[in-house]
Protein backbone atom coordinates (compact mmCIF):
# COMPACT_ATOMS: atom_id res chain seq x y z
CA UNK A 1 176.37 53.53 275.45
CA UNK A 2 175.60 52.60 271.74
CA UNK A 3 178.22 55.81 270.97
CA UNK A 4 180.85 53.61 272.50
CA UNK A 5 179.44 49.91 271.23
CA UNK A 6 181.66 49.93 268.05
CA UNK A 7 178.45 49.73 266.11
CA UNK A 8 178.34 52.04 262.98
CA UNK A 9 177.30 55.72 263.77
CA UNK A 10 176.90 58.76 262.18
CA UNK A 11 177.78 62.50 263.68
CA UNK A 12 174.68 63.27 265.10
CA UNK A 13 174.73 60.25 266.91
CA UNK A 14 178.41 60.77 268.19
CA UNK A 15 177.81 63.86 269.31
CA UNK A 16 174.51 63.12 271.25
CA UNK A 17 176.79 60.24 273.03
CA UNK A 18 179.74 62.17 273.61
CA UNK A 19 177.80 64.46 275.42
CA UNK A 20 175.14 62.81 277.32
CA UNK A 21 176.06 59.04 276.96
CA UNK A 22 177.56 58.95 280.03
CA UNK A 23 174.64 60.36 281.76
CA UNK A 24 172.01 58.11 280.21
CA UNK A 25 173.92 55.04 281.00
CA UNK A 26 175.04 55.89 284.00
CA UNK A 27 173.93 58.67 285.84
CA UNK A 28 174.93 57.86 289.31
CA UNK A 29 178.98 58.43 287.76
CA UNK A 30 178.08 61.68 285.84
CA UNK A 31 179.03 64.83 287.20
CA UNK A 32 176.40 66.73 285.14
CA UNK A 33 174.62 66.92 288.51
CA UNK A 34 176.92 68.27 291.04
CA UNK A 35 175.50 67.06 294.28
CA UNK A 36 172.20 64.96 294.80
CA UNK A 37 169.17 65.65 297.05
CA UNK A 38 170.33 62.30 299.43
CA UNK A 39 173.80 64.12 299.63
CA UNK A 40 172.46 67.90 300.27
CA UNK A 41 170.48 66.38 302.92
CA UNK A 42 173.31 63.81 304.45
CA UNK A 43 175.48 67.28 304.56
CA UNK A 44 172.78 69.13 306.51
CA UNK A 45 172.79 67.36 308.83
CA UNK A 46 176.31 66.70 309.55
CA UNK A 47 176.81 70.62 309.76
CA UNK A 48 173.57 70.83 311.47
CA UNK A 49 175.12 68.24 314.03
CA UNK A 50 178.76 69.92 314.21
CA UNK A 51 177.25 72.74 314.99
CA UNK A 52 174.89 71.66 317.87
CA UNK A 53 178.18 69.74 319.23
CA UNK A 54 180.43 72.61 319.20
CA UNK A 55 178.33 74.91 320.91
CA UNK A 56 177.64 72.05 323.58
CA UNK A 57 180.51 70.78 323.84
CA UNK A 58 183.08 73.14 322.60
CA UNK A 59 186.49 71.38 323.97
CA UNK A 60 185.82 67.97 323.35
CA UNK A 61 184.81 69.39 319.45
CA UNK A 62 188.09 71.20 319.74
CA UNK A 63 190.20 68.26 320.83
CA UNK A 64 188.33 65.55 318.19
CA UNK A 65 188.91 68.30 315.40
CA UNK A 66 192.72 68.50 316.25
CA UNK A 67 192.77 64.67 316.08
CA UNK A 68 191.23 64.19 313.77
CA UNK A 69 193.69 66.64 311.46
CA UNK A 70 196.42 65.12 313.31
CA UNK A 71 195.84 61.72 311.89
CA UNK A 72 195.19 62.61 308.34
CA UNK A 73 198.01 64.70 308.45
CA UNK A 74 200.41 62.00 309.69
CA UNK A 75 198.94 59.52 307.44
CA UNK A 76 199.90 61.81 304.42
CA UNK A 77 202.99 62.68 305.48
CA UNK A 78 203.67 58.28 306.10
CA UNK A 79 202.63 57.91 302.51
CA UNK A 80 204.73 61.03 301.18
CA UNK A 81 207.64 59.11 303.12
CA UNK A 82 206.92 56.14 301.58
CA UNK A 83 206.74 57.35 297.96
CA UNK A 84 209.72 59.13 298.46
CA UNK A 85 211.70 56.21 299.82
CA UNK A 86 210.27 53.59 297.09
CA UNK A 87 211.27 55.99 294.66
CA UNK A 88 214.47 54.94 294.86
CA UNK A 89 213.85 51.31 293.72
CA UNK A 90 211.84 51.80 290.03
CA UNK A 91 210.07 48.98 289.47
CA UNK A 92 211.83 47.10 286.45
CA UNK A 93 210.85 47.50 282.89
CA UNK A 94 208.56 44.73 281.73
CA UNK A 95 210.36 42.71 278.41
CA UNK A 96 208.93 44.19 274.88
CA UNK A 97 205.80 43.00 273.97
CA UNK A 98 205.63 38.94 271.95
CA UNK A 99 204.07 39.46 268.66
CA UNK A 100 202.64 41.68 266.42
CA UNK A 101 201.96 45.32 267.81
CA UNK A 102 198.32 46.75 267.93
CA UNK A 103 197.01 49.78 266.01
CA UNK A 104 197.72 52.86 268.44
CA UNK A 105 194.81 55.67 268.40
CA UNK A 106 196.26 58.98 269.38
CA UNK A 107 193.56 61.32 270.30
CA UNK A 108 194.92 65.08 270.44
CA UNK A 109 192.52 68.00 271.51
CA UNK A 110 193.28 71.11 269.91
CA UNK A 111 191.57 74.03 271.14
CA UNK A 112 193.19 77.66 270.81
CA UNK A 113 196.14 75.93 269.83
CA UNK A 114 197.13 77.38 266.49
CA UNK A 115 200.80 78.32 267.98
CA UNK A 116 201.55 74.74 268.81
CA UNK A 117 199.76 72.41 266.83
CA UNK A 118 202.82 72.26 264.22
CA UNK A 119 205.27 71.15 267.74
CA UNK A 120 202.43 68.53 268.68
CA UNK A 121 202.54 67.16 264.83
CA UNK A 122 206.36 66.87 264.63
CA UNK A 123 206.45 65.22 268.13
CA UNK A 124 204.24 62.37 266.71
CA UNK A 125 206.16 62.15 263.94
CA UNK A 126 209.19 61.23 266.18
CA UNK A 127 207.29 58.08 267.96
CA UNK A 128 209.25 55.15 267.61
CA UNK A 129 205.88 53.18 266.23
CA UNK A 130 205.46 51.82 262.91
CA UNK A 131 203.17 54.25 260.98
CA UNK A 132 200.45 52.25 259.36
CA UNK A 133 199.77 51.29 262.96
CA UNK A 134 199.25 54.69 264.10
CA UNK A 135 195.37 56.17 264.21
CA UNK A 136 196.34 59.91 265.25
CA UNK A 137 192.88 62.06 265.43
CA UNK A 138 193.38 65.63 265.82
CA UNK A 139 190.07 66.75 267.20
CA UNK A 140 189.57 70.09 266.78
CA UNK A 141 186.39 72.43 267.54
CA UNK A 142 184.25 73.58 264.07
CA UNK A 143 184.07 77.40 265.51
CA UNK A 144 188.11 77.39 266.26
CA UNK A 145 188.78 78.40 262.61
CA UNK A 146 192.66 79.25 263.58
CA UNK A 147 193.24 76.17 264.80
CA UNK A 148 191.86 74.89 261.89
CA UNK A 149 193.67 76.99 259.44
CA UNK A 150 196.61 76.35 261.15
CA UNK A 151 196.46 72.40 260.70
CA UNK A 152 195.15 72.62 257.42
CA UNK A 153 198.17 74.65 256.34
CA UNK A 154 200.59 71.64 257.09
CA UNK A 155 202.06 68.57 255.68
CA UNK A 156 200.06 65.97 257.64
CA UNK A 157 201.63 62.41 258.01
CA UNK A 158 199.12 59.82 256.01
CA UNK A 159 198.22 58.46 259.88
CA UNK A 160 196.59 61.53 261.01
CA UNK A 161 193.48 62.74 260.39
CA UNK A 162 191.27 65.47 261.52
CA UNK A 163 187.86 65.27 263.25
CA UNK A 164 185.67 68.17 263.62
CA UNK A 165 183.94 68.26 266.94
CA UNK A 166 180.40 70.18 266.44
CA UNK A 167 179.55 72.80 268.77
CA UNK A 168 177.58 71.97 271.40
CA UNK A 169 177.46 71.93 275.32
CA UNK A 170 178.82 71.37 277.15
CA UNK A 171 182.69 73.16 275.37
CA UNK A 172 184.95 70.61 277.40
CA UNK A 173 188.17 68.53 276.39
CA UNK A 174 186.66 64.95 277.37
CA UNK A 175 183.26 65.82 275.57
CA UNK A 176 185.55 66.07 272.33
CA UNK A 177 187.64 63.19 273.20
CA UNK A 178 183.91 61.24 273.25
CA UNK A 179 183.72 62.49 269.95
CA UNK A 180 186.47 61.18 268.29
CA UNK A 181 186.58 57.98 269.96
CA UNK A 182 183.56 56.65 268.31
CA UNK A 183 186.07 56.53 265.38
CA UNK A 184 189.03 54.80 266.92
CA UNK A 185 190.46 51.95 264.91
CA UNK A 186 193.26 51.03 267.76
CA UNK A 187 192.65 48.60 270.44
CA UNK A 188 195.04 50.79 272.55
CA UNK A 189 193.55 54.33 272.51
CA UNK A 190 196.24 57.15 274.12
CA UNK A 191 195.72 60.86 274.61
CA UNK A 192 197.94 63.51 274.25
CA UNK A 193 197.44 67.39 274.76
CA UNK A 194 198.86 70.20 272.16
CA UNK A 195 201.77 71.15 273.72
CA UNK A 196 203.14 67.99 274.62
CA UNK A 197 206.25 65.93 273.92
CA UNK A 198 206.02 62.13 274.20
CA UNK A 199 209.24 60.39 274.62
CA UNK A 200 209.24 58.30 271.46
CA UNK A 201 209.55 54.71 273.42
CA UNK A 202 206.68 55.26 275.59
CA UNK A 203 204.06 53.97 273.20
CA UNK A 204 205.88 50.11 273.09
CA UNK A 205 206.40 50.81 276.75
CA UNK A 206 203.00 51.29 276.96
CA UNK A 207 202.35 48.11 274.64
CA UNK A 208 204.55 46.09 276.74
CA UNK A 209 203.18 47.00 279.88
CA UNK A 210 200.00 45.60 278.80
CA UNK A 211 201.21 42.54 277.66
CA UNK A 212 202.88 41.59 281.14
CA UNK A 213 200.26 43.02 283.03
CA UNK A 214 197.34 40.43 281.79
CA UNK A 215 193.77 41.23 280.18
CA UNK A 216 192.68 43.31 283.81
CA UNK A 217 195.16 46.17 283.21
CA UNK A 218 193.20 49.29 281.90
CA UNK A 219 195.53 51.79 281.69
CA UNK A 220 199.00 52.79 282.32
CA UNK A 221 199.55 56.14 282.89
CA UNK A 222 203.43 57.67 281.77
CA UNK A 223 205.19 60.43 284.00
CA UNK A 224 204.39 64.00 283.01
CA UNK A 225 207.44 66.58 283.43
CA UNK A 226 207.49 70.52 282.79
CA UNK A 227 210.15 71.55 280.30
CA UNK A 228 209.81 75.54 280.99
CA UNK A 229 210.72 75.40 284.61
CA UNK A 230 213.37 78.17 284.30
CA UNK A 231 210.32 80.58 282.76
CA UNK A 232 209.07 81.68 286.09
CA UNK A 233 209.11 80.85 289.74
CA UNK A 234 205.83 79.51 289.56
CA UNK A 235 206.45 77.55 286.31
CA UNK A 236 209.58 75.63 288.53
CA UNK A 237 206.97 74.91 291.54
CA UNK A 238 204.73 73.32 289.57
CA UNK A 239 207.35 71.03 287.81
CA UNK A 240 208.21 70.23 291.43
CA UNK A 241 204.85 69.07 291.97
CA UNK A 242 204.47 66.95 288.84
CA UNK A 243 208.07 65.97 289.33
CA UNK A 244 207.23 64.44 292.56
CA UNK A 245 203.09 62.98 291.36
CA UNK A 246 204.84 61.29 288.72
CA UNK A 247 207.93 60.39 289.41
CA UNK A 248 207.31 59.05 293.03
CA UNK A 249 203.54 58.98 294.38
CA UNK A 250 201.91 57.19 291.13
CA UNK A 251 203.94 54.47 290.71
CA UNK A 252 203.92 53.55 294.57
CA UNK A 253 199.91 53.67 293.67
CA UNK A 254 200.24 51.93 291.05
CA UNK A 255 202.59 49.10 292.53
CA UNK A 256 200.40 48.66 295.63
CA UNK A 257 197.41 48.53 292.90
CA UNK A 258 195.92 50.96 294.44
CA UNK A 259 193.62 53.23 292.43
CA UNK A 260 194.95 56.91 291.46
CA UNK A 261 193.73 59.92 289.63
CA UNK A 262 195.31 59.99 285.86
CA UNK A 263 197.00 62.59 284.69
CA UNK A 264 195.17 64.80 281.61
CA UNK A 265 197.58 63.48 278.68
CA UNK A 266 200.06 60.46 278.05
CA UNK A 267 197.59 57.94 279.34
CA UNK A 268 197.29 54.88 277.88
CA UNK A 269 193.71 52.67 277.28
CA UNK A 270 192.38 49.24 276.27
CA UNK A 271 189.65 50.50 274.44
CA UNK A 272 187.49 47.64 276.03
CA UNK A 273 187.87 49.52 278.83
CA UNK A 274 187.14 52.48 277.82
CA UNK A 275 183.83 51.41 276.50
CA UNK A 276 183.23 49.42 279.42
CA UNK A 277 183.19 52.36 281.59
CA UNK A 278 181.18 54.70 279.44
CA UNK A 279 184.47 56.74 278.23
CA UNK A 280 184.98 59.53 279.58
CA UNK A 281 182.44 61.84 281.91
CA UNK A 282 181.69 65.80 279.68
CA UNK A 283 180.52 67.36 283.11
CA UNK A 284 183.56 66.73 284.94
CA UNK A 285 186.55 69.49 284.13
CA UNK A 286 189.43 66.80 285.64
CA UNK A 287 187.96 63.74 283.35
CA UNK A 288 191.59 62.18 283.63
CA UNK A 289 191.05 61.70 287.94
CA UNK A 290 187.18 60.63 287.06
CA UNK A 291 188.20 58.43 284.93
CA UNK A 292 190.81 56.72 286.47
CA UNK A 293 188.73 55.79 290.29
CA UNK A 294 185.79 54.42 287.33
CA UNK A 295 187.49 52.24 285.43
CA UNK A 296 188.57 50.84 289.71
CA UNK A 297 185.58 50.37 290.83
CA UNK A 298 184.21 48.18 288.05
CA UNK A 299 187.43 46.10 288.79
CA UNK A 300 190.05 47.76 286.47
CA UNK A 301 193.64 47.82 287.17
CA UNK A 302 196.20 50.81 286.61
CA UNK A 303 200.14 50.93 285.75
CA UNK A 304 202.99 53.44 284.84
CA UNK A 305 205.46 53.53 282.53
CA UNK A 306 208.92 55.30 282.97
CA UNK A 307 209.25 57.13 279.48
CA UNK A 308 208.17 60.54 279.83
CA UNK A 309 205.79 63.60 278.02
CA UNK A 310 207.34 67.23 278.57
CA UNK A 311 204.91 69.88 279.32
CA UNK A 312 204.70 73.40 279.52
CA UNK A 313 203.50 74.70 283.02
CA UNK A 314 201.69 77.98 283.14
CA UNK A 315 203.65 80.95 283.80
CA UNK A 316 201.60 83.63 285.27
CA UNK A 317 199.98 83.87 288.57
CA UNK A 318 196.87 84.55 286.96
CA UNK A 319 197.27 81.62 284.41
CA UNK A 320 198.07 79.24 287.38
CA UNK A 321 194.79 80.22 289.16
CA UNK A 322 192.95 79.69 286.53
CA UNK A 323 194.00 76.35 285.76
CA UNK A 324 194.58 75.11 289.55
CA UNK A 325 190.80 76.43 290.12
CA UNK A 326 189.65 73.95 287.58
CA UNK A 327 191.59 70.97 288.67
CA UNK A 328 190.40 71.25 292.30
CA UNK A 329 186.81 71.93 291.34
CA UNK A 330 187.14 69.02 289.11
CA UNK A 331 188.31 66.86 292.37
CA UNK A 332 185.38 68.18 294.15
CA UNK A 333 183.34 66.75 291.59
CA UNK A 334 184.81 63.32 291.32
CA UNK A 335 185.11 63.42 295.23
CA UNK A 336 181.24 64.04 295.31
CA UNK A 337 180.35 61.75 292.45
CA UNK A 338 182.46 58.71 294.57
CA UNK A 339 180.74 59.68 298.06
CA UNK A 340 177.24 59.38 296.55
CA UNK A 341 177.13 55.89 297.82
CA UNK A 342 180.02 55.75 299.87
CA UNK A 343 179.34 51.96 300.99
CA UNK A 344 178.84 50.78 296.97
CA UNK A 345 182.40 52.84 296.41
CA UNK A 346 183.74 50.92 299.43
CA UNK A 347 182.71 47.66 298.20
CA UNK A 348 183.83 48.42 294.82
CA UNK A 349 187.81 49.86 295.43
CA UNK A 350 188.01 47.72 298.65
CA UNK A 351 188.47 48.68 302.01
CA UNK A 352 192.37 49.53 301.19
CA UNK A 353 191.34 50.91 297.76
CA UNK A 354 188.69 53.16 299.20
CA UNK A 355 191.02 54.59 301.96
CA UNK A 356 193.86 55.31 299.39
CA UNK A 357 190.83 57.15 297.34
CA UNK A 358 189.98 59.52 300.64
CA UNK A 359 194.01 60.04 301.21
CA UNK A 360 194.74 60.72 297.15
CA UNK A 361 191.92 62.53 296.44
CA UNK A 362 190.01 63.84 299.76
CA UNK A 363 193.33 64.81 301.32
CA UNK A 364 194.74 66.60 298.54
CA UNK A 365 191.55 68.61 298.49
CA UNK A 366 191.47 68.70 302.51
CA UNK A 367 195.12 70.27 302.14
CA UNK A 368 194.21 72.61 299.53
CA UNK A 369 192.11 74.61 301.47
CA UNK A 370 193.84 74.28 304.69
CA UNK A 371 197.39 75.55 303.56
CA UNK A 372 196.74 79.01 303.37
CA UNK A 373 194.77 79.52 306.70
CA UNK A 374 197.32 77.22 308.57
CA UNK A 375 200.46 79.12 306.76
CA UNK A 376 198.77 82.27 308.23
CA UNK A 377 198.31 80.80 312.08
CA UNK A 378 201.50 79.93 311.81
CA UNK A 379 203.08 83.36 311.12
CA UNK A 380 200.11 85.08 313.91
CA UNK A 381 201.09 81.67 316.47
CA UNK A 382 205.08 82.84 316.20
CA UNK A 383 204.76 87.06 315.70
CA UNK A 384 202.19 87.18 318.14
CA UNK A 385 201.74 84.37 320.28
CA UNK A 386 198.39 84.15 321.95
CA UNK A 387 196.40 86.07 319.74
CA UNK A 388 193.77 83.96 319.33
CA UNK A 389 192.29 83.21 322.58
CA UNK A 390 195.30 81.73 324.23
CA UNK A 391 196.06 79.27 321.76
CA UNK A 392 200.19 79.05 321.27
CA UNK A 393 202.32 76.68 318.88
CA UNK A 394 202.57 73.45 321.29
CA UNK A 395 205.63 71.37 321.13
CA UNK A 396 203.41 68.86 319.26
CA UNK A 397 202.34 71.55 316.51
CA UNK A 398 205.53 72.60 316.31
CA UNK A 399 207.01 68.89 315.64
CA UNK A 400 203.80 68.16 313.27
CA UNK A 401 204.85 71.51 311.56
CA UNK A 402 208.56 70.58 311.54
CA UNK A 403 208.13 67.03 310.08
CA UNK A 404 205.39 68.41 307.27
CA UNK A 405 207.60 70.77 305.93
CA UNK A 406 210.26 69.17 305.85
CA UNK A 407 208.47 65.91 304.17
CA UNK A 408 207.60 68.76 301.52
CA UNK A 409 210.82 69.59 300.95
CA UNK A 410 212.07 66.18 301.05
CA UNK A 411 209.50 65.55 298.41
CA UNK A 412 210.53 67.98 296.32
CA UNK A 413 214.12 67.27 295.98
CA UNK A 414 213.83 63.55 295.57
CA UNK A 415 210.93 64.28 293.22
CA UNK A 416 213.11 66.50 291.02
CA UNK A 417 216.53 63.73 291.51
CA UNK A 418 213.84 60.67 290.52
CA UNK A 419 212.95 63.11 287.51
CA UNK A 420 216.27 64.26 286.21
CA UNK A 421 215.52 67.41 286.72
CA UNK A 422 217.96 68.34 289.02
CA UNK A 423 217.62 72.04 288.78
CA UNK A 424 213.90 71.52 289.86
CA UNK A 425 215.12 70.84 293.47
CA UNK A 426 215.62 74.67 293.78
CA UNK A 427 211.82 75.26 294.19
CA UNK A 428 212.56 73.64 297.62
CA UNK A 429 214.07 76.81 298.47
CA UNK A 430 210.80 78.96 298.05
CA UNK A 431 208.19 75.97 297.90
CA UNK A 432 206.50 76.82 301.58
CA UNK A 433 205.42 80.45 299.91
CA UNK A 434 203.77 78.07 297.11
CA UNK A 435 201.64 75.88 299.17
CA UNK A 436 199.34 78.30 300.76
CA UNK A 437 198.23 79.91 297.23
CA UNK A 438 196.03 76.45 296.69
CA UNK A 439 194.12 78.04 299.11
CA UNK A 440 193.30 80.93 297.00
CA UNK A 441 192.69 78.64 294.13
CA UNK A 442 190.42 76.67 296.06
CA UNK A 443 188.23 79.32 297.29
CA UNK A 444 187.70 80.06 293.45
CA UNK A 445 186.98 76.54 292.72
CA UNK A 446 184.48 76.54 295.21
CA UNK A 447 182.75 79.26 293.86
CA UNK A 448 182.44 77.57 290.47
CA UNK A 449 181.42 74.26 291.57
CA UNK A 450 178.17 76.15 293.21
CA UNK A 451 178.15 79.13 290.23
CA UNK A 452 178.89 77.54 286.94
CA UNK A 453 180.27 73.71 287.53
CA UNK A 454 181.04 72.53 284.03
CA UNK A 455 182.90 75.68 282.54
CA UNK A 456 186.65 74.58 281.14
CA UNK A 457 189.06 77.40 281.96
CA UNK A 458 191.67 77.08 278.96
CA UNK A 459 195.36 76.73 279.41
CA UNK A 460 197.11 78.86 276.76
CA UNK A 461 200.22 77.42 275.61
CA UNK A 462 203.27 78.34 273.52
CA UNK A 463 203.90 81.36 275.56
CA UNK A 464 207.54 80.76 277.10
CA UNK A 465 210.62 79.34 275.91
CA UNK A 466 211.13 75.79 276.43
CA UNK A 467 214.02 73.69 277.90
CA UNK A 468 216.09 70.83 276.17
CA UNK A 469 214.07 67.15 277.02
CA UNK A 470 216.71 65.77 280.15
CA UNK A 471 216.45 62.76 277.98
CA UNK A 472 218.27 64.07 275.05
CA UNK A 473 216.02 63.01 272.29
CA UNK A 474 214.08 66.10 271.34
CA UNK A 475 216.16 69.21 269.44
CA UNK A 476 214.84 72.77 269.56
CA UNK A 477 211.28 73.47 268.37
CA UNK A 478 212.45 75.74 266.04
CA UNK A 479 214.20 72.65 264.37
CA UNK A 480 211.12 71.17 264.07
CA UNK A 481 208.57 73.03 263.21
CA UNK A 482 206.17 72.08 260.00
CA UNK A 483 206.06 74.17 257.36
CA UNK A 484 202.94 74.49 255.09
CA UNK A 485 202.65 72.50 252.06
CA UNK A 486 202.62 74.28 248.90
CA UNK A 487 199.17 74.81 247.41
CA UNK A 488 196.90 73.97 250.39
CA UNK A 489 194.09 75.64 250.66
CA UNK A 490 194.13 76.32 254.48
CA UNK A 491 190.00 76.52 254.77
CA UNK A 492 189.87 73.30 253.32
CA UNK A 493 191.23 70.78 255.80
CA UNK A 494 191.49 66.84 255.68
CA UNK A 495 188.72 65.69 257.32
CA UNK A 496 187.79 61.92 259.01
CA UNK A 497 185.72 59.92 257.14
CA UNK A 498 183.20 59.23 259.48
CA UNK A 499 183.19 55.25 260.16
CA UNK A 500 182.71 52.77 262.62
CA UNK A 501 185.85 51.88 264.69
CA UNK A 502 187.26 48.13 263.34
C-alpha cells in the first residue's frame, strides 16, 4: 500500500497503486476477481443439493422456501418500521468542533462532465470553510479533453487544483479517486460528484462529528437528496428512495453502529482510515458500499450528518437502467467479496453487525430480483386464481402482501416528510409500478457481473432543470455559473504539482 503510505511518489507509481494496490495488499477484499474457486465450488453444491431436495422432497422444499422468504421478508419490513419510526427523533447535533479546524481534501471526479463542472466549482465556492484549509482536487481523465477545456476555461479558486488521471484500466471513478489521493494534504478527505450541491455547513458538521465521535469514527456519511424530482416520474421515485436511505434507514444504522453501505458522494474520511483500509477497491463499480462494510470489519465506525448534497436523478428509463444495473452488480460484488469467508466476516462485523450486513445488503439484492416476478404472481394469483398448479393468494400472503406495501408506502411518505421534500410523497401514489423494474435492472446486472464485471456505465448529468435546495441556501444555477477568465488558454490547464501528501 506504499501508494497510500504518505511516502513521496511520483505518477507512475500512483497510478500502478491506484489501480492494483488494493489487490496486491489485499486480495481477499478486491473485487478484481469476481468469485473464487472455494466459492464456485461451495455454490455447486448448494444448487447441486437444492436440487436433489426438491425433486425428493418437493413440499417440505416448498414449505422451507416460503419460510424462509417469510422471515426475511418480515425482518425487513421490522427494520423499515423501525427506521421509519426513529426517524422521527434525529439524533441531536454534536457541539462545533474545540480548536483549530483541519485541512479538508475535496476529491471531485469529473468525467463527461463539461456541462456541469462550472455548477460543481461555484458550489465549493459557497462552503462555509475557511479557504486556505480547503485541498479541492478536480480529477479529471487525460483523454476527456472537454472536460478539460471546460475547467481550464474558468476562474479557479487558489484551493483547487487539477489532477490528471492517466489512462489506464481499469476506466472507473474509485480508480481515479486512488489517484488523486496519493496527493491529499487534508487529514479529512471528502468526495463529491459533478453535479452535486453540498449544503455549505456540512463540512464543520462533518468536522464536528468527528470530534465527538472519538479517534474510531471513520466516516460520516451526509444525506443525499434529488433536486429534479418534478423532471420525470422516474426522477420523483428515485428521490423517494434516497429520501427514505438517507433520511431514515442510515442514520438508524448508523445510531445502532451498525455497518452500512456509503453513498457515492458527500462522504466524509479520516484519511488514516482510508489508508488503513487500502482506499478504495478499482474493480468494484459501487466502491462507496465496498468501502464502507471494509473500513467495519477492520473495526471502523460510521456516522451521519444532517446537512444535505442535492443531486440530480436520472431521467430516462433507459438512463435509470443503466445506472441501477451498475449499482446492483456492484452489490453483488461486495456481497461476494464479504461471503468469501463468511465466518472471518462474522467475526469481524459481529454477530449483530454481520446480520445487519445480510439484511442491508443481501436483502436489498434478494428484493431486487424478486419484485418483478412476485408483482407478476400477484396480478396472475388475483386475475386468474389457480393458474399455477392450484396455488391461490392465502390469507397469510395476502396479509404479508398488505403489510409490505403498505410499509413501502409508509416509507415513502415519511422518507419524503423527514426530507423536506414534501412533494416527494406523491411517488407513493405510483411507487408499487416502480418496484418491480429492479427486477429488470437486475437481470442486466447479472449479466455483467458474469460478461464484463468491472465496466462503469456513466451517469450523464446536466440534462433537466433543477429545483430550488428545500433549504433555501442555493439560488438558480444560472446565477451561478463561472464564466471564463479572460486570456486563458483553455488547452493549457492548472495542473497539481505532483507531491507527497503532508
Amino acid at each position: 500500500m506504499d501508494g497510500f503510505s504518505g511516502r513521496q511518489i511520483g505518477e507512475t507509481e500512483a497510478l500502478a497503486h491506484a489501480s492494483e494496490g488494493l489487490a496486491w495488499s489485499m486480495p481477499e477484499a478486491s473485487a478484481k476477481r469476481v468469485t473464487t474457486p472455494a466459492q464456485m465450488c461451495v455454490f455447486g453444491l448448494i444448487a447441486a443439493f437444492l436440487c436433489v431436495v426438491t425433486a425428493l422432497f418437493p413440499h417440505t422444499a416448498q414449505s422451507i422456501a416460503y419460510a424462509a422468504l417469510l422471515a426475511v421478508f418480515a425482518t425487513a419490513l421490522t427494520l423499515r418500521l423501525w427506521a421509519a419510526a426513529a426517524a422521527f427523533v434525529p439524533a441531536p447535533a454534536p457541539p462545533p468542533a474545540p480548536g483549530p479546524l483541519p485541512v479538508l481534501t475535496v476529491l471531485c471526479p469529473l468525467y463527461k462532465e463539461a456541462a456541469v463542472a462550472p455548477d460543481l466549482v461555484a458550489a465549493l465556492q459557497r462552503l462555509d470553510y475557511p479557504p486556505h484549509l480547503l485541498d479541492v482536487k478536480l480529477i479529471l481523465e487525460a483523454d476527456d479533453e472537454a472536460t478539460i477545456a471546460a475547467v481550464a476555461a474558468l476562474d479557479l479558486p487558489d484551493f483547487c487544483a487539477l489532477v490528471i488521471v492517466p489512462t489506464a484500466a481499469p476506466r472507473t471513478k474509485p480508480k481515479a479517486l486512488n489517484y488523486a489521493l496519493a496527493f491529499a494534504h487534508g487529514d479529512i478527505v471528502t468526495v463529491f460528484d459533478a453535479e452535486d450541491r453540498p449544503h455549505p455547513s456540512q463540512p464543520r458538521a462533518a468536522i464536528a462529528a468527528f470530534a465527538a465521535g472519538g479517534a474510531g469514527l471513520a466516516c460520516v456519511q451526509a444525506p443525499l437528496r434529488v433536486d429534479n424530482a418534478a423532471s420525470a416520474w422516474i426522477a420523483r421515485q428515485f428521490a423517494a428512495e434516497y429520501a427514505f436511505q438517507f433520511a431514515a434507514l442510515l442514520p438508524l444504522l448508523a445510531r445502532l453502529g451498525l455497518p452500512f453501505p456509503l453513498g457515492g458522494t458527500s462522504n466524509y474520511f479520516r484519511l488514516s482510515a482510508l489508508r488503513a483500509c487500502g482506499g478504495w477497491d478499482p474493480y468494484n463499480v459501487t466502491e462507496d458500499a465496498d468501502i464502507g462494510y471494509r473500513l467495519a470489519r477492520q473495526g471502523w465506525r460510521m456516522g451521519a450528518v444532517t446537512p444535505p448534497t442535492m443531486e440530480e436523478a436520472p431521467v430516462t428509463f433507459g438512463a435509470w437502467r443503466r445506472q441501477r444495473t451498475r449499482w446492483i452488480k456492484g452489490h453483488l460484488q461486495t456481497w461476494l467479496v464479504l461471503m468469501r469467508n463468511p465466518a472471518g466476516a462474522m467475526k469481524e462485523l459481529g454477530l449483530v453487525g454481520f446480520a445487519a450486513m445480510q439484511i442491508a445488503l443481501g436483502g436489498g439484492l434478494l428484493a431486487a430480483f424478486l419484485h418483478g416476478p412476485i408483482a407478476l404472481a400477484l396480478v396472475a394469483a388475483i386475475l386468474a386464481p389457480g393458474w399455477a398448479s392450484g396455488w391461490t393468494l392465502s390469507p397469510l400472503d395476502a396479509a404479508f402482501v398488505a403489510a409490505g406495501y403498505a410499509t413501502g408506502l409508509i416509507a415513502v411518505v415519511i422518507g419524503a416528510l423527514c426530507a423536506r421534500q414534501p412533494s416527494v410523497a406523491l411517488a407513493a401514489v405510483t411507487a408499487p409500478l416502480y418496484w418491480p423494474l429492479a427486477s429488470w435492472a437486475a437481470l442486466c446486472a447479472l449479466g455483467e457481473l458474469i460478461l464484463k464485471p468491472h465496466y462503469w456505465a456513466k451517469t450523464a448529468h446536466g440534462l433537466s432543470a433543477r429545483g430550488s435546495d428545500p433549504n433555501g441556501v442555493h439560488p438558480s444555477p444560472d446565477a451561478l455559473r463561472l464564466l471564463p477568465r479572460p486570456g486563458r488558454d483553455a488547452r493549457s490547464p492548472r495542473r497539481l504539482p505532483l507531491r507527497a501528501p503532508h
